[in-house]
Structures are given as structure tokens and as C-alpha cells.
C-alpha atoms as a PDB file:
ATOM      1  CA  UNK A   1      81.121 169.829  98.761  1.00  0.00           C
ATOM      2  CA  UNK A   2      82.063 168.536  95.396  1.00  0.00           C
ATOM      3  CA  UNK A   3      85.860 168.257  96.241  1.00  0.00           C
ATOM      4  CA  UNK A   4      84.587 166.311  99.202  1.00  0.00           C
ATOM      5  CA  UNK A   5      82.327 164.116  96.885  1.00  0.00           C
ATOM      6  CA  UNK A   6      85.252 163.428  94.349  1.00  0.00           C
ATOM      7  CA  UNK A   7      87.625 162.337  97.128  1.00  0.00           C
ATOM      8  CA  UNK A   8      85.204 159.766  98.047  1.00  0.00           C
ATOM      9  CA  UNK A   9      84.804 158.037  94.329  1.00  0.00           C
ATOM     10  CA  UNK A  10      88.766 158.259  93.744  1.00  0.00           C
ATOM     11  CA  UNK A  11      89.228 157.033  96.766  1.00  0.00           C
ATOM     12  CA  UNK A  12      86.534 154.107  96.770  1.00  0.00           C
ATOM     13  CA  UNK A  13      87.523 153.097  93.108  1.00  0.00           C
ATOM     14  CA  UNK A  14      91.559 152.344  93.828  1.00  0.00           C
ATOM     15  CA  UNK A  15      89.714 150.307  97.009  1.00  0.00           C
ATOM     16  CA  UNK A  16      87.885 148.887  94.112  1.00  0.00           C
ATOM     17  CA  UNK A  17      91.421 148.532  92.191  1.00  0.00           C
ATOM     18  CA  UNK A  18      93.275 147.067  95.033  1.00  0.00           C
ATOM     19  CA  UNK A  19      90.660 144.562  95.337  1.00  0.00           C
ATOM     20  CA  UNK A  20      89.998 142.981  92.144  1.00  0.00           C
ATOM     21  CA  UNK A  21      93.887 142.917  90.996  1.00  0.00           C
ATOM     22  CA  UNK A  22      95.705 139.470  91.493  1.00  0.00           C
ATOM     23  CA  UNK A  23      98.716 139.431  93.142  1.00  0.00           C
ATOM     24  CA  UNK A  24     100.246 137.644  90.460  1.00  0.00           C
ATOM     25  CA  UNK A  25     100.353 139.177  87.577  1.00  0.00           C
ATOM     26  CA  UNK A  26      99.592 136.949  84.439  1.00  0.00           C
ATOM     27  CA  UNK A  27      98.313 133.925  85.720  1.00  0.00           C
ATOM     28  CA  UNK A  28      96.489 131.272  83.641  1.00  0.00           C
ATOM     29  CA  UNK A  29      93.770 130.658  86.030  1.00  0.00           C
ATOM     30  CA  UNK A  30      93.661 127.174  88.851  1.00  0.00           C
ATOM     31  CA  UNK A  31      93.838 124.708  86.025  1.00  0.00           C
ATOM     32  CA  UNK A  32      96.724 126.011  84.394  1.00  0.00           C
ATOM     33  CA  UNK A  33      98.482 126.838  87.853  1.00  0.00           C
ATOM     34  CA  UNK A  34      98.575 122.494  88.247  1.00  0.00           C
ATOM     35  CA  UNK A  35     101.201 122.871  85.645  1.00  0.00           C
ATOM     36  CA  UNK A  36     100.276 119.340  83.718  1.00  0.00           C
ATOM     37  CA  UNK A  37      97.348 120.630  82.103  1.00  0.00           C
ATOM     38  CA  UNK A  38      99.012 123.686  80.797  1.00  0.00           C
ATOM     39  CA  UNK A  39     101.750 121.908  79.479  1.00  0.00           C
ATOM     40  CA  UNK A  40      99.251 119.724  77.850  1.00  0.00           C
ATOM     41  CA  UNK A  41      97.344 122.411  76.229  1.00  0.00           C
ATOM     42  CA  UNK A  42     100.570 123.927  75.328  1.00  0.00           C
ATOM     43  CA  UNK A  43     102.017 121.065  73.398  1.00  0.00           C
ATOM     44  CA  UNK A  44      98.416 120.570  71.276  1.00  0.00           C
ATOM     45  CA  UNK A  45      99.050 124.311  70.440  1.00  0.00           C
ATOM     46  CA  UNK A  46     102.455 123.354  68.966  1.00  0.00           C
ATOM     47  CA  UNK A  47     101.597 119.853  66.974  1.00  0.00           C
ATOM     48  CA  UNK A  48      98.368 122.111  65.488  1.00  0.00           C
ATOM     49  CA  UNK A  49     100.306 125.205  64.821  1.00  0.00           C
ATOM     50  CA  UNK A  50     103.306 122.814  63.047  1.00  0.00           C
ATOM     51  CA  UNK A  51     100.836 121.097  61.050  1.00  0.00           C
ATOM     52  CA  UNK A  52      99.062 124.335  59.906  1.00  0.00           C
ATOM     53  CA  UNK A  53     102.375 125.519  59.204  1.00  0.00           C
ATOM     54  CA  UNK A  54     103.414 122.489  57.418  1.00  0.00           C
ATOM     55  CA  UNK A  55      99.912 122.532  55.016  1.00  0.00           C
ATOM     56  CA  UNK A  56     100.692 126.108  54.670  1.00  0.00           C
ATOM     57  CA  UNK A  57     104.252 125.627  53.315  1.00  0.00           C
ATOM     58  CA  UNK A  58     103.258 122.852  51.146  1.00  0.00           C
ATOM     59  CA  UNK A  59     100.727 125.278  49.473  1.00  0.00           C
ATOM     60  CA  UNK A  60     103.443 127.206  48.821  1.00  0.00           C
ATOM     61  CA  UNK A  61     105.968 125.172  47.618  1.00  0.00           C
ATOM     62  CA  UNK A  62     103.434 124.123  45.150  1.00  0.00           C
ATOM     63  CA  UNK A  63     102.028 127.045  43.785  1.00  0.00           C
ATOM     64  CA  UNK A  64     106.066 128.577  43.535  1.00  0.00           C
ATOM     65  CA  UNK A  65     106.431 125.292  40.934  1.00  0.00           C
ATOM     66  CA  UNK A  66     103.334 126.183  39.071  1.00  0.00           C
ATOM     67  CA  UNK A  67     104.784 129.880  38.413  1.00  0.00           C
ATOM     68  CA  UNK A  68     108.528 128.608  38.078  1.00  0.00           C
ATOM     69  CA  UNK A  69     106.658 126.295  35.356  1.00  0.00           C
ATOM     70  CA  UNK A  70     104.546 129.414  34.121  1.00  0.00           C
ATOM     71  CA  UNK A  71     108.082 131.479  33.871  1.00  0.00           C
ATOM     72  CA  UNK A  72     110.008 129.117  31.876  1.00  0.00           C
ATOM     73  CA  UNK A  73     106.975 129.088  29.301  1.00  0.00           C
ATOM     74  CA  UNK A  74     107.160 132.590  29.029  1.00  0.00           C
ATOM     75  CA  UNK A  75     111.152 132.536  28.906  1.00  0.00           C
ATOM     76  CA  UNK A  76     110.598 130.269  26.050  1.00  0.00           C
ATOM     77  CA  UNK A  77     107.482 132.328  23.916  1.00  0.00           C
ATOM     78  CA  UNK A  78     109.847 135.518  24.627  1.00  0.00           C
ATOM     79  CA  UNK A  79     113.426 133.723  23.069  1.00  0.00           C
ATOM     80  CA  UNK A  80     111.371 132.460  20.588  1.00  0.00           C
ATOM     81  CA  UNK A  81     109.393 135.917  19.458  1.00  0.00           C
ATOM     82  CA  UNK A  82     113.408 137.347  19.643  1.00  0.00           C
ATOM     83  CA  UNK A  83     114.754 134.986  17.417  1.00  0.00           C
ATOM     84  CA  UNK A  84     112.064 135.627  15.122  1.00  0.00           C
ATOM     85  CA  UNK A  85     112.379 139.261  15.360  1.00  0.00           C
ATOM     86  CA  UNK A  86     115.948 139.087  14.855  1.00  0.00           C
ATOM     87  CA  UNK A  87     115.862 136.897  12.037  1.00  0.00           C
ATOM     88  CA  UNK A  88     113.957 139.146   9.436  1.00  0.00           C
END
């Protein structure tokens, strides 16, 4: 009786399975399978994700001068506490 009763769940679930899986796998939906509109979309995606990737590197340009700046001040305070110490 349970056997029986298990049978008819597995066999009604990969019914279910069968039923609600696409026959292509990875589609985009009916917009996106026009083609124009997910090219569109696509090439929005790029311009914003080369502009955040442009602010991004300009961030970091900058704040590699402000510790290339920072270094040479300390290269400087450290040859100067040398030549003091090597002085006396």
C-alpha cells in the first residue's frame, strides 16, 4: 500500500517535471527572443558597466597618487632622520 502510494507521487511529480520545463534551455523570455530588444538591453549593460568601470579606475588612479605622494614624504623624513643619525 505505501509502495503503491509512493509510485504514484514519483510518478505524478516528473509529469509535473516534464511539464513545467522549457524545451529550450536558457531562454530570456518573448521579449528577449525578438532579438532587438535584447541586444538593446545588452548594449545599456555595457555603456553602464564601462562607465562604472571607468569612475572606478579613476578613483583609483587617484588615490595611488595620493599614497605615491604620501611615500615620497616618508622617503624623504626617513633619508633625512639617516643622515642625521649618521652624522653624530
Amino acid at each position: 500500500m505505501f509502495s503503491k502510494s509512493v509510485q504514484r507521487v514519483s510518478s505524478s511529480t516528473s509529469r509535473m517535471a516534464k511539464r513545467f520545463t522549457s524545451s529550450r534551455s536558457g531562454s530570456e523570455g518573448a521579449t528577449a527572443a525578438s532579438g532587438s530588444f535584447g541586444q538593446k538591453e545588452k548594449a545599456v549593460e555595457n555603456v553602464w558597466a564601462r562607465s562604472h568601470d571607468a569612475e572606478k579606475l579613476k578613483l583609483l588612479r587617484e588615490a595611488l597618487a595620493k599614497q605615491e605622494k604620501d611615500t615620497a614624504a616618508l622617503k624623504k623624513d626617513l633619508e633625512a632622520l639617516e643622515q642625521k643619525h649618521t652624522s653624530k
